[in-house]
N, C-alpha and C. Protein backbone atom coordinates (compact mmCIF):
# COMPACT_ATOMS: atom_id res chain seq x y z
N UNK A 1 -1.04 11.91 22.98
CA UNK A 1 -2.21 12.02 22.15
C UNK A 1 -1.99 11.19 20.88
N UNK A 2 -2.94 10.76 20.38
CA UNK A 2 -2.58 9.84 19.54
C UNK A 2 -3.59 10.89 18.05
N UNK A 3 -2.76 10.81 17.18
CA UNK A 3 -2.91 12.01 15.87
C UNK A 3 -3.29 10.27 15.22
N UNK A 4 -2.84 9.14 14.80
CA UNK A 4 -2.76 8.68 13.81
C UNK A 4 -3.28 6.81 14.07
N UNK A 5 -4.64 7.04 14.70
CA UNK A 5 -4.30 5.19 15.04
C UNK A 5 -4.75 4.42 14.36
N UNK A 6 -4.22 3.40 14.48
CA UNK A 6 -4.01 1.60 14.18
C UNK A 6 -5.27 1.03 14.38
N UNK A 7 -6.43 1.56 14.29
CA UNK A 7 -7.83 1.01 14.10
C UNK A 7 -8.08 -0.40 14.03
N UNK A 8 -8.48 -1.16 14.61
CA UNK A 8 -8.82 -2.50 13.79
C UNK A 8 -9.89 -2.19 13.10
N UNK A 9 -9.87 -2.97 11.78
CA UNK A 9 -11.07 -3.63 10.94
C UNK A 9 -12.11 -4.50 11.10
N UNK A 10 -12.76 -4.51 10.88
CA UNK A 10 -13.77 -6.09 11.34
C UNK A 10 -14.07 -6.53 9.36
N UNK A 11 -13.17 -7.90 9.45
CA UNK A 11 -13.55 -8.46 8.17
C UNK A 11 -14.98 -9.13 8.01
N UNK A 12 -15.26 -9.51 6.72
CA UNK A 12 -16.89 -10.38 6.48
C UNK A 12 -17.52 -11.03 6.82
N UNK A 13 -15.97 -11.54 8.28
CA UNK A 13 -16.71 -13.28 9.04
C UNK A 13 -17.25 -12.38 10.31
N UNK A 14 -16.64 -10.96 10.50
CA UNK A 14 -16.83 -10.31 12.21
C UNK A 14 -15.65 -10.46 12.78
N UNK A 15 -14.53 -11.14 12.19
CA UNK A 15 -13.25 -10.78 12.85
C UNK A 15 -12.46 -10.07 13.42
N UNK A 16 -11.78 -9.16 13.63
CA UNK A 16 -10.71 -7.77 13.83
C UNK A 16 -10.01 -8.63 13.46
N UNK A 17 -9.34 -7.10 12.09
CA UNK A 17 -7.99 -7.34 11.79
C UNK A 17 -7.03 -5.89 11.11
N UNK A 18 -6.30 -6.22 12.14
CA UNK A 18 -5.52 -4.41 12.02
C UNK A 18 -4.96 -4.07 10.77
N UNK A 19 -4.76 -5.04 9.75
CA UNK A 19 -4.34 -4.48 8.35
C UNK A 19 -5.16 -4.94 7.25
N UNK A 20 -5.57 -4.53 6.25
CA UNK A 20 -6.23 -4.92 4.89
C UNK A 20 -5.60 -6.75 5.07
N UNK A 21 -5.04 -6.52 4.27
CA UNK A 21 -4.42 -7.79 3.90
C UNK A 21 -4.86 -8.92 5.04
N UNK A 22 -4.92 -8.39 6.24
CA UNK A 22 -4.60 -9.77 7.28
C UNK A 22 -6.14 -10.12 7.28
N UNK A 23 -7.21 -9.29 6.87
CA UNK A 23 -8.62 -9.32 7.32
C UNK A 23 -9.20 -10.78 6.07
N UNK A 24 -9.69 -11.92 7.18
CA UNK A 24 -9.62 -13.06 6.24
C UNK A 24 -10.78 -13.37 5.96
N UNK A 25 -10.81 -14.21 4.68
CA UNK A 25 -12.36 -14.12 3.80
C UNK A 25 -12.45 -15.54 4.36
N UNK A 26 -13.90 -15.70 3.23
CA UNK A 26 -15.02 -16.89 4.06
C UNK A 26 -14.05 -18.23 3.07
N UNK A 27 -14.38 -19.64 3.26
CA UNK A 27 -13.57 -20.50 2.66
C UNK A 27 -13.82 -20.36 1.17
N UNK A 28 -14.82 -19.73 0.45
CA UNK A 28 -14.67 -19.00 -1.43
C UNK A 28 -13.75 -18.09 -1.64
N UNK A 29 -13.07 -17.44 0.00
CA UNK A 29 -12.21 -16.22 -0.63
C UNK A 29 -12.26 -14.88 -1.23
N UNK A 30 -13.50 -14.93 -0.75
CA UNK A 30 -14.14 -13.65 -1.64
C UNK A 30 -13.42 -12.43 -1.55
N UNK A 31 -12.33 -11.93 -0.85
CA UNK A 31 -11.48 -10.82 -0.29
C UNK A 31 -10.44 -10.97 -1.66
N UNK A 32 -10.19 -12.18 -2.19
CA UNK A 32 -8.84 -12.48 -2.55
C UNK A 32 -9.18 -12.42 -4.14
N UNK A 33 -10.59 -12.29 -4.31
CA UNK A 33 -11.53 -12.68 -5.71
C UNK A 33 -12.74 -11.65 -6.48
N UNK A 34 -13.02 -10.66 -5.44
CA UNK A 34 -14.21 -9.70 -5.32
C UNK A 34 -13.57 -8.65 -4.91
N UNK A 35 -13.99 -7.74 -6.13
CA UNK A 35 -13.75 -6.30 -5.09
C UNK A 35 -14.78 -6.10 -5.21
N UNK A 36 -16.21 -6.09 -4.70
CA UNK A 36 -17.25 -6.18 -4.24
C UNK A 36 -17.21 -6.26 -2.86
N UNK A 37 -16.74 -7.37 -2.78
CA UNK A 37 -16.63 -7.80 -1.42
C UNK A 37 -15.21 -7.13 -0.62
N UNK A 38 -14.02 -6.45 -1.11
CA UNK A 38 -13.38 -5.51 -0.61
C UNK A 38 -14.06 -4.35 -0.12
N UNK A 39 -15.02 -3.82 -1.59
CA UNK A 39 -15.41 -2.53 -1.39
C UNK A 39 -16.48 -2.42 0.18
N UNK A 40 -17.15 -3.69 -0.06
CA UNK A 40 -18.38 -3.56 1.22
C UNK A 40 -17.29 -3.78 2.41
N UNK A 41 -16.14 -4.21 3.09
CA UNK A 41 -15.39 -4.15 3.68
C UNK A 41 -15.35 -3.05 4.26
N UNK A 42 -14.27 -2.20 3.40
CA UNK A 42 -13.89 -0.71 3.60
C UNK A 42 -15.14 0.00 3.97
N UNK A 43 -15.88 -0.06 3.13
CA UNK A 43 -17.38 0.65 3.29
C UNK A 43 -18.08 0.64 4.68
N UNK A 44 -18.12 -0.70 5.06
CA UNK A 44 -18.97 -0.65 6.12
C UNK A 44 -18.38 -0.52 7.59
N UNK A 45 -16.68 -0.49 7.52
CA UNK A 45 -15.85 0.13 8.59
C UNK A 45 -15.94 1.00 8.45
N UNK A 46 -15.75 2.11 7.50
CA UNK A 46 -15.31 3.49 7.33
C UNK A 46 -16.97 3.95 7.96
N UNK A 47 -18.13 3.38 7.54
CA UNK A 47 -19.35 4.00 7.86
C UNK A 47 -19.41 4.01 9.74
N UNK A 48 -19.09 2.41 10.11
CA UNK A 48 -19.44 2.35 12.08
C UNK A 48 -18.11 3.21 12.56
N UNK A 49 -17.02 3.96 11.90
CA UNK A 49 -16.04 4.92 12.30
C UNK A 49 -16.68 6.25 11.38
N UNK A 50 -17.01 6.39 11.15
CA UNK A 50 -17.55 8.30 10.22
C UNK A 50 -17.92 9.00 11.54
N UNK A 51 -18.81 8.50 12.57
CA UNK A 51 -19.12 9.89 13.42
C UNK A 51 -18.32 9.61 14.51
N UNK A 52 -17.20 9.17 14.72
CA UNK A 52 -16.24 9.35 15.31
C UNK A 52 -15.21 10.63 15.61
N UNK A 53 -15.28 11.06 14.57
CA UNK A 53 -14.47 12.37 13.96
C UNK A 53 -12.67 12.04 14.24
N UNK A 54 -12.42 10.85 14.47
CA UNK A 54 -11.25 10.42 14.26
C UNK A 54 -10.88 9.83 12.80
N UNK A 55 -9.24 10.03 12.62
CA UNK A 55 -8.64 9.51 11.44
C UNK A 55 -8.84 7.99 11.17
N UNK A 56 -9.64 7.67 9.84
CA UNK A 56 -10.00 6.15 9.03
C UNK A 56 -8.78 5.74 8.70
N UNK A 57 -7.74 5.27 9.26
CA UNK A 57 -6.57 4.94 8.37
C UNK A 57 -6.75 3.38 7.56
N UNK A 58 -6.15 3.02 6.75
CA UNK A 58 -6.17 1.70 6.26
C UNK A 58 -4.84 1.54 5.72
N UNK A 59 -4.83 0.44 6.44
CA UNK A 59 -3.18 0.26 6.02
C UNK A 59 -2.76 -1.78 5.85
N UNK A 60 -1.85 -1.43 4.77
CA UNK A 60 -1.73 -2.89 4.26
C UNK A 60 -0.45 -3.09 3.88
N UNK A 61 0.19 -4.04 3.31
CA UNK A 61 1.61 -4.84 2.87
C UNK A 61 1.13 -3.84 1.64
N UNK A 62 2.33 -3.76 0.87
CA UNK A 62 2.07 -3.27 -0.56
C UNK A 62 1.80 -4.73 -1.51
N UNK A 63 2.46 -5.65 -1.01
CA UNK A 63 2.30 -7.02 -1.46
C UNK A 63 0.90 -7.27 -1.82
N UNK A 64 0.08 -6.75 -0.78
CA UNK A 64 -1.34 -7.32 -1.31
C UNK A 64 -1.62 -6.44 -2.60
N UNK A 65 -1.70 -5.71 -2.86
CA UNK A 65 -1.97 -5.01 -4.26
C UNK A 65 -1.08 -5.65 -5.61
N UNK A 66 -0.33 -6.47 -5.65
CA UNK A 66 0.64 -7.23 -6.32
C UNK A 66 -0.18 -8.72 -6.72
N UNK A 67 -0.68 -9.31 -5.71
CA UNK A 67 -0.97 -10.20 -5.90
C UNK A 67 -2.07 -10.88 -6.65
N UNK A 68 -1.25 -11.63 -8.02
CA UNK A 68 -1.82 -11.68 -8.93
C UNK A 68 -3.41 -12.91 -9.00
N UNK A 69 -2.99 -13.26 -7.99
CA UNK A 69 -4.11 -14.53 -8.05
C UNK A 69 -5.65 -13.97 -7.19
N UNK A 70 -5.86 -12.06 -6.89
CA UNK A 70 -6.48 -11.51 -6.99
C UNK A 70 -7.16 -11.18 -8.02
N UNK A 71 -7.42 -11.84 -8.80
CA UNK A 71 -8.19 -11.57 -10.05
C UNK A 71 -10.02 -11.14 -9.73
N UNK A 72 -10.31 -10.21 -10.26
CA UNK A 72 -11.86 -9.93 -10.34
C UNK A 72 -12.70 -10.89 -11.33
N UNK A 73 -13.88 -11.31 -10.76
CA UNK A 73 -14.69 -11.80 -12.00
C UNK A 73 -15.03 -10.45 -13.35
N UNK A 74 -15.07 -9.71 -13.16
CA UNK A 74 -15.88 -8.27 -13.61
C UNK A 74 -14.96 -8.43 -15.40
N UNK A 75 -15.56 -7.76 -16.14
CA UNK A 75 -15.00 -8.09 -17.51
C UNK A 75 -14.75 -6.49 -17.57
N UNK A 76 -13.70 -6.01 -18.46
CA UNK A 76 -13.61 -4.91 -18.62
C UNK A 76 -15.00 -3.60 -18.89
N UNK A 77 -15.46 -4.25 -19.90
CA UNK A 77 -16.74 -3.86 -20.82
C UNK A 77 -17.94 -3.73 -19.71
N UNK A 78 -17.78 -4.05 -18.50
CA UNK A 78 -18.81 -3.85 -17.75
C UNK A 78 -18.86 -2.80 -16.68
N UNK A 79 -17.49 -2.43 -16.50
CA UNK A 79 -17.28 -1.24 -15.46
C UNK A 79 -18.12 0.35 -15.55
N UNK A 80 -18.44 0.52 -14.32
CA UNK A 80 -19.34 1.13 -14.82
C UNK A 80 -19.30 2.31 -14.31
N UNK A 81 -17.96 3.23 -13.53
CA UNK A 81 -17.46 4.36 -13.34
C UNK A 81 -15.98 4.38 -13.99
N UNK A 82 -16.23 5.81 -14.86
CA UNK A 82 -14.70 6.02 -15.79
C UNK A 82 -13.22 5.70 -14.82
N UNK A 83 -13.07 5.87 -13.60
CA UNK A 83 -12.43 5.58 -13.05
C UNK A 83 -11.96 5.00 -12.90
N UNK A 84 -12.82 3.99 -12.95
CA UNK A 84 -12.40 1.99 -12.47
C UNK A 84 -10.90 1.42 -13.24
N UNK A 85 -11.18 2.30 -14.67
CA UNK A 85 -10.27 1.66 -15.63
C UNK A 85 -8.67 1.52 -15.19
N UNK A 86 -8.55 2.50 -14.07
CA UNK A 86 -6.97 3.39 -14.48
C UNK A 86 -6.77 1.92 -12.82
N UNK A 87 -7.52 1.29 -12.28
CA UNK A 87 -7.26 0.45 -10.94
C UNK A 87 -7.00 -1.12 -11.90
N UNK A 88 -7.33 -1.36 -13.17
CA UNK A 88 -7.11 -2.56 -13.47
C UNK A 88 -8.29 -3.39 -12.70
N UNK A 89 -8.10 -5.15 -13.16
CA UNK A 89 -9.34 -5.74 -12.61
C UNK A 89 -9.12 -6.50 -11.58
N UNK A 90 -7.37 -6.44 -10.62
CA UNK A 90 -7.68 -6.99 -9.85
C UNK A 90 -8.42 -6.47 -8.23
N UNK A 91 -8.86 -7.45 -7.62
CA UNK A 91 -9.79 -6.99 -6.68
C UNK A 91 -9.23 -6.44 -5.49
N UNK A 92 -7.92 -6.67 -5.37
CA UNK A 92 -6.91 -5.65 -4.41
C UNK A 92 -6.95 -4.26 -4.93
N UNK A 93 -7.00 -3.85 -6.09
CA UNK A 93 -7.32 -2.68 -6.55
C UNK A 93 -8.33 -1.49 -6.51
N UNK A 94 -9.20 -3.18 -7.35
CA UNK A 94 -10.62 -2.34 -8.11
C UNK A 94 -11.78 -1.99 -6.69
N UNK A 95 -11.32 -2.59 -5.41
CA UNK A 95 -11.94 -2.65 -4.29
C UNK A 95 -11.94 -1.11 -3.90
N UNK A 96 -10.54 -1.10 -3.72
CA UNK A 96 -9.92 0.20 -3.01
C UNK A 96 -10.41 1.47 -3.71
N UNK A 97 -10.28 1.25 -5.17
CA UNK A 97 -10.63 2.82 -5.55
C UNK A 97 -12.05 2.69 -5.55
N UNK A 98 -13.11 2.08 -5.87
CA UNK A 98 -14.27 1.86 -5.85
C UNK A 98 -14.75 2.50 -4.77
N UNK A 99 -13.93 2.20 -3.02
CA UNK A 99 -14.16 2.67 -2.14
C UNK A 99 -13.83 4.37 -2.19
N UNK A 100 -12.58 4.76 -2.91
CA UNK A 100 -12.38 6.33 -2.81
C UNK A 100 -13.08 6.77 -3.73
N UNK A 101 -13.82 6.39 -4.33
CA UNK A 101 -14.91 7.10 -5.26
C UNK A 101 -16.33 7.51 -4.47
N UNK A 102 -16.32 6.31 -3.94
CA UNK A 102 -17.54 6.61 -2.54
C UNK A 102 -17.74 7.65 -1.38
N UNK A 103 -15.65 7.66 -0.82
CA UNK A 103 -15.49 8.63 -0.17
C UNK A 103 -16.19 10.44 -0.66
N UNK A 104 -15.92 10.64 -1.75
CA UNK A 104 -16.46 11.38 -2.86
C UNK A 104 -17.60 12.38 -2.18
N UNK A 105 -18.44 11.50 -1.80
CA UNK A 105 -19.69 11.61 -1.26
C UNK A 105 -20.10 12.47 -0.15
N UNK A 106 -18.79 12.64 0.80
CA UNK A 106 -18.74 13.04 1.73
C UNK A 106 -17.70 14.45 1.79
N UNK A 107 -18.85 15.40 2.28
CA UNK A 107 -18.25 16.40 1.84
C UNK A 107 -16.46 16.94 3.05
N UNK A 108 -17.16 16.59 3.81
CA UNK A 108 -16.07 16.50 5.21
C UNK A 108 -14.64 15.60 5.00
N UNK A 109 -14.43 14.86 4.61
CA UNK A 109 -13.64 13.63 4.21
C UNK A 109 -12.56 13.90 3.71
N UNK A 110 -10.80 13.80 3.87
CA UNK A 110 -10.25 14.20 3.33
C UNK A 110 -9.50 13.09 3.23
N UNK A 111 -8.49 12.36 1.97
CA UNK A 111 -8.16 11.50 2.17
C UNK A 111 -6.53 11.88 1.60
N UNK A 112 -6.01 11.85 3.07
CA UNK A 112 -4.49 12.36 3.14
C UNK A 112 -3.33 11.14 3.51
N UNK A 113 -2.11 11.73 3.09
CA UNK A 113 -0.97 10.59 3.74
C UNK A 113 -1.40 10.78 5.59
N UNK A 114 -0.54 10.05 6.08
CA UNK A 114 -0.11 10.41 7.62
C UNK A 114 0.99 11.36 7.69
N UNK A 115 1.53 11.56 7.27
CA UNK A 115 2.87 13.06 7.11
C UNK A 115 1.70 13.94 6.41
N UNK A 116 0.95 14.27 5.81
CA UNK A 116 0.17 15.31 5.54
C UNK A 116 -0.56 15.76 7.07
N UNK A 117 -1.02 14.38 7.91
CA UNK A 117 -1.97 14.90 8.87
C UNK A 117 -1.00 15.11 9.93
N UNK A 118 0.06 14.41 10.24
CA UNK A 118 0.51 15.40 11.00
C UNK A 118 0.91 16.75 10.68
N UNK A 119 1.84 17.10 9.49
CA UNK A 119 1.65 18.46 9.25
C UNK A 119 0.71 19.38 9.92
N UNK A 120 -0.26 19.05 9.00
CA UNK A 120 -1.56 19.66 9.39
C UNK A 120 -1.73 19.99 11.31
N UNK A 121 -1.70 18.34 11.86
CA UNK A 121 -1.91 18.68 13.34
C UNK A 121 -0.98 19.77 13.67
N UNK A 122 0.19 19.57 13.52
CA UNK A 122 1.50 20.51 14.25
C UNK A 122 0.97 22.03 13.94
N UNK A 123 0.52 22.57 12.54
CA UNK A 123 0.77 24.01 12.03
C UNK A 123 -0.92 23.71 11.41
N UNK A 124 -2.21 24.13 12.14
CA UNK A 124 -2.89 23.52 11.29
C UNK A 124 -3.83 24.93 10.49
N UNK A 125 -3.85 25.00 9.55
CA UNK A 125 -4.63 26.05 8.52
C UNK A 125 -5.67 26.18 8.37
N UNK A 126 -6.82 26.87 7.67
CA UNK A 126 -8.57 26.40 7.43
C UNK A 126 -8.03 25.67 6.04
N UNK A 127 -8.61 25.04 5.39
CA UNK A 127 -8.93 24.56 4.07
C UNK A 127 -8.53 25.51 3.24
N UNK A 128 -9.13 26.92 2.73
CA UNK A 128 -8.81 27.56 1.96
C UNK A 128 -7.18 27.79 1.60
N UNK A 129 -6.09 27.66 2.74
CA UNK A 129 -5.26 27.69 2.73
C UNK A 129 -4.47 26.14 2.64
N UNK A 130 -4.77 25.61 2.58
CA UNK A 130 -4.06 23.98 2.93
C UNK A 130 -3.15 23.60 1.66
N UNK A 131 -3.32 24.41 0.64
CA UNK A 131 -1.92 24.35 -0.81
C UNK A 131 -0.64 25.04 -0.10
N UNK A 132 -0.97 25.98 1.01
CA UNK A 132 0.23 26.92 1.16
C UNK A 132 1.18 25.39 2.11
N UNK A 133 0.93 24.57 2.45
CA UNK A 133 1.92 23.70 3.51
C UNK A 133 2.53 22.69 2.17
N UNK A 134 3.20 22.91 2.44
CA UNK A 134 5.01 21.97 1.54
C UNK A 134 4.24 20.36 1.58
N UNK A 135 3.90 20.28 2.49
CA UNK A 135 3.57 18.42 1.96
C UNK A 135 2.25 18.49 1.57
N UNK A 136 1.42 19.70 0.97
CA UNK A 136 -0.08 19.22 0.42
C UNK A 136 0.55 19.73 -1.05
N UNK A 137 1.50 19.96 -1.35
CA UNK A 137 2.30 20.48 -2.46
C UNK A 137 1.99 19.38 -3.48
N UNK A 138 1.89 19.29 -4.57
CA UNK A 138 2.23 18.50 -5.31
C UNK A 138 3.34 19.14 -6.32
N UNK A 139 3.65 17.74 -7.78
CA UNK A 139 5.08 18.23 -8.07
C UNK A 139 6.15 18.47 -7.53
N UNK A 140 6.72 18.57 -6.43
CA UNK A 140 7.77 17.91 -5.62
C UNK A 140 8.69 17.41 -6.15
N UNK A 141 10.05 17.62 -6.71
CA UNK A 141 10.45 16.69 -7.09
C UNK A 141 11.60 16.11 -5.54
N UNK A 142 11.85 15.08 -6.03
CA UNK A 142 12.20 14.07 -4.81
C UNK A 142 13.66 14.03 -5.01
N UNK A 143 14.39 14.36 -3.84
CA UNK A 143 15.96 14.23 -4.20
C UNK A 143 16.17 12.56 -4.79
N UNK A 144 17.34 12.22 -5.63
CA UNK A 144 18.15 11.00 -5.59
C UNK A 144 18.74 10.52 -4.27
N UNK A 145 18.27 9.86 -3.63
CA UNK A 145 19.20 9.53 -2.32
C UNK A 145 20.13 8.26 -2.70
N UNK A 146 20.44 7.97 -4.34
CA UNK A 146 20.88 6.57 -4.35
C UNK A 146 21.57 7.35 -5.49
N UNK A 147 22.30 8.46 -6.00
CA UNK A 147 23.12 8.80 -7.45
C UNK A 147 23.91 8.08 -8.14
N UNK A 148 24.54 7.30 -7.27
CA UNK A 148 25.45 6.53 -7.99
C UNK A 148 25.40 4.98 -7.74
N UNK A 149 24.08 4.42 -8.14
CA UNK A 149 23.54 3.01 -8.81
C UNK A 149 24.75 2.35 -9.44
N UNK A 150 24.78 0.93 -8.74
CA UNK A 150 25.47 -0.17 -9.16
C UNK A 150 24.45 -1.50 -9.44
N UNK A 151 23.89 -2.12 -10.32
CA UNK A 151 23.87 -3.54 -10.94
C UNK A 151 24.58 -4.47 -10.42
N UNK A 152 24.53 -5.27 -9.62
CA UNK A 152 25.44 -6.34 -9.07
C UNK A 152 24.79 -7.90 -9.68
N UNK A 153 25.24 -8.66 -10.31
CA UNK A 153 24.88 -9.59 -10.57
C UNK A 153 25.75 -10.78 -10.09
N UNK A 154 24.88 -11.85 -9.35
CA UNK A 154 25.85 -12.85 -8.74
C UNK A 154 25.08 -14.56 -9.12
N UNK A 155 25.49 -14.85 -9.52
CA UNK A 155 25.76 -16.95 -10.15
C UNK A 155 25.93 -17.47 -9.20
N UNK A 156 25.41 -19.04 -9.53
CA UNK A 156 25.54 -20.02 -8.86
C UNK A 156 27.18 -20.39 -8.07
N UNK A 157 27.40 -20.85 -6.70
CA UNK A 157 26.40 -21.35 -5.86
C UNK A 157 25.84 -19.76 -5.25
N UNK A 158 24.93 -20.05 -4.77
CA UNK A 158 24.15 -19.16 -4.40
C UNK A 158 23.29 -19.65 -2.62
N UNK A 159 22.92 -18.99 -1.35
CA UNK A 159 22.41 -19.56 -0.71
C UNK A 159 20.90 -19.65 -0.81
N UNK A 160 20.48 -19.32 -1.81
CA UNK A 160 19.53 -19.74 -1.71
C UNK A 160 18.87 -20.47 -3.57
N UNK A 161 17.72 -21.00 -3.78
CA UNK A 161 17.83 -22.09 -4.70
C UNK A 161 17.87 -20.90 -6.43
N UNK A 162 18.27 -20.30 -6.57
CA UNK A 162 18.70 -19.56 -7.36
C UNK A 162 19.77 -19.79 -8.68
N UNK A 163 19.76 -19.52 -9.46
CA UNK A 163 21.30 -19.76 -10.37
C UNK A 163 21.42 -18.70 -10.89
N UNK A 164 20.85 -17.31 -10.60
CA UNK A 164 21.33 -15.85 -10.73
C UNK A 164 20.90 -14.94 -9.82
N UNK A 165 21.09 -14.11 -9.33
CA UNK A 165 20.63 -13.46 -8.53
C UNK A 165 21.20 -11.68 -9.31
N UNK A 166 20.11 -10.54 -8.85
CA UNK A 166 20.71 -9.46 -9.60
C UNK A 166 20.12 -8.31 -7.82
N UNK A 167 21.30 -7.40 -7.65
CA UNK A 167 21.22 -6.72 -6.54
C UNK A 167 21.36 -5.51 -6.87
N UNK A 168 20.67 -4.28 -6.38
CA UNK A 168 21.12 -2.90 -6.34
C UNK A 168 22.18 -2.27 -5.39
N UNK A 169 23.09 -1.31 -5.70
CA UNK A 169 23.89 -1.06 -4.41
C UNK A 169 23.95 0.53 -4.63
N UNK A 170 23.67 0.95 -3.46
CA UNK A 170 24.49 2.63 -3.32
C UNK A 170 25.85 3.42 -3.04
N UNK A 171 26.19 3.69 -3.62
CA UNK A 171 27.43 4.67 -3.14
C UNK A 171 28.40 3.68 -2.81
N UNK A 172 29.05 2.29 -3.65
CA UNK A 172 29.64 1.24 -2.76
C UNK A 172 29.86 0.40 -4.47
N UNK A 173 31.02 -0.39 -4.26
CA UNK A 173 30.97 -1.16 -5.20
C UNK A 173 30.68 -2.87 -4.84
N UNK A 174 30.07 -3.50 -6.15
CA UNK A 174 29.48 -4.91 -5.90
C UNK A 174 30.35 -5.67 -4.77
N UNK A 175 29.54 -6.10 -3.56
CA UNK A 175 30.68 -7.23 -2.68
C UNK A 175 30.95 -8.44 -3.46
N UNK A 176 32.02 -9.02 -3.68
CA UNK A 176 32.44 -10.00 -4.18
C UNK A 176 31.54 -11.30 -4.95
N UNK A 177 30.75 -11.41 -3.53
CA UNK A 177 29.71 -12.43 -3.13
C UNK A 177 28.29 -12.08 -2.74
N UNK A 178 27.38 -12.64 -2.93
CA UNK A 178 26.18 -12.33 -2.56
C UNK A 178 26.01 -12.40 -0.92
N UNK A 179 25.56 -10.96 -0.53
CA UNK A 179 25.57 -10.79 0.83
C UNK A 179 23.94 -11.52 1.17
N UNK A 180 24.43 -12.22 2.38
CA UNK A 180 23.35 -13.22 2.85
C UNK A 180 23.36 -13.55 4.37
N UNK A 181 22.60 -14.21 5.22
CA UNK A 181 23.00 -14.55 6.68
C UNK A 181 24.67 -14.68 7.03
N UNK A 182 24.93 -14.36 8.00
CA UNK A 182 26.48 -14.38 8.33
C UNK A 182 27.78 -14.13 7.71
N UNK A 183 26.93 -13.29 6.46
CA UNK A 183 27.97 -12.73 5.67
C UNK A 183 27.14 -11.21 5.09
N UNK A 184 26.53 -10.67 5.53
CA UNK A 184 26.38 -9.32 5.74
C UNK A 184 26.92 -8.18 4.59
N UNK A 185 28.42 -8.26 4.39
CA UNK A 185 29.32 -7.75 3.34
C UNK A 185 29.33 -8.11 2.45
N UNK A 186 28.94 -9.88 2.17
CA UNK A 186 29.40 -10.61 1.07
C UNK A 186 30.91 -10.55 0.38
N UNK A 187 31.80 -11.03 1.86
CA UNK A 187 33.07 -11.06 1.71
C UNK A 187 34.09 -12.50 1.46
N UNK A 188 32.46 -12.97 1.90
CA UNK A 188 32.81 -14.42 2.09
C UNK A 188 31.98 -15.47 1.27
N UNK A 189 32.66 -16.12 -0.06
CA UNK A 189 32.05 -17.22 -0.96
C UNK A 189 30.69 -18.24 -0.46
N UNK A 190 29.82 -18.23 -0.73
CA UNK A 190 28.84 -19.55 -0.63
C UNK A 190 29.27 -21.06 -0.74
N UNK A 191 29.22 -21.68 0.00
CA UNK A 191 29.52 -23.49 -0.46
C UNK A 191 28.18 -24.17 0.19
């Protein structure tokens, strides 16, 4: 049974495309420039999937939300739900929440992780109860799985075009060398 699927999207041209990010705009780019044109995206998938009564998932690189050359035309001073503010103006953002503000609307709609919905599937509760399950919990605090953080900093030569490089390590002290293809450990110098 499938609890959690991989939906395709249909982007602005009529394409399918199974992740945010991959769904490609017209040659202006409007995906990469508009959250307008994000929001009607999300919008008008989530609407031809609503009487489905299956899970809307949307799923993307975290990269695309990073990417700065997503810029919105929209000026701050013009936004026009209190919300908008806390998404910033780029259109990887301002798309997405624009769209969960919409969700809003719908009284049925719940917009959960995938470890919440399976929860839920495995042990599932009415609503009134849905605070009592450990992952609808909030405040959580999250073990350290990394306590004892090392800073590794490694200089030229380097394999790749770099003249510093800075690494995190767990439970382990800095390898000598910057670990890279065929040196794994970084036991072995760069030339």
């Amino acid at each position: 049974m499938w609890v959690s699927p991989m939906t395709d999207l249909q982007d602005n041209r009529g394409f399918e495309c199974s992740m945010l990010d991959a769904c490609q705009s017209s040659p202006e780019g409007e995906l990469e420039t508009s959250s307008e044109a994000v929001f009607d995206l999300l919008k008008r998938n989530f609407r031809s999937h609503y009487n489905t009564r299956t899970p809307f998932g949307i799923y993307t690189h975290h990269s695309w939300f990073y990417n700065e050359t997503r810029k919105d035309g929209l000026r701050q001073d013009r936004l026009i739900l209190p919300s908008f503010w806390t998404c910033g103006l780029l259109a990887s953002l301002l798309g997405p929440c624009r769209f969960l503000d919409y969700l809003k609307a719908f009284p049925h709609v719940y917009v959960v992780s995938v470890r919440q919905l399976l929860d839920w599937v495995r042990s599932p509760v009415p609503l009134s109860q849905l605070g009592t399950m450990s992952s609808f919990q909030c405040g959580q605090t999250l073990a350290d799985n990394c306590p004892d953080k090392k800073n590794c900093q490694y200089n030229a030569p380097l394999p790749i075009s770099n003249s510093e490089i800075y690494m995190k390590i767990c439970n382990s002290n800095c390898p000598p060398n910057y670990p890279y293809l065929d040196n794994v450990d970084g036991s072995k110098p760069y030339s």
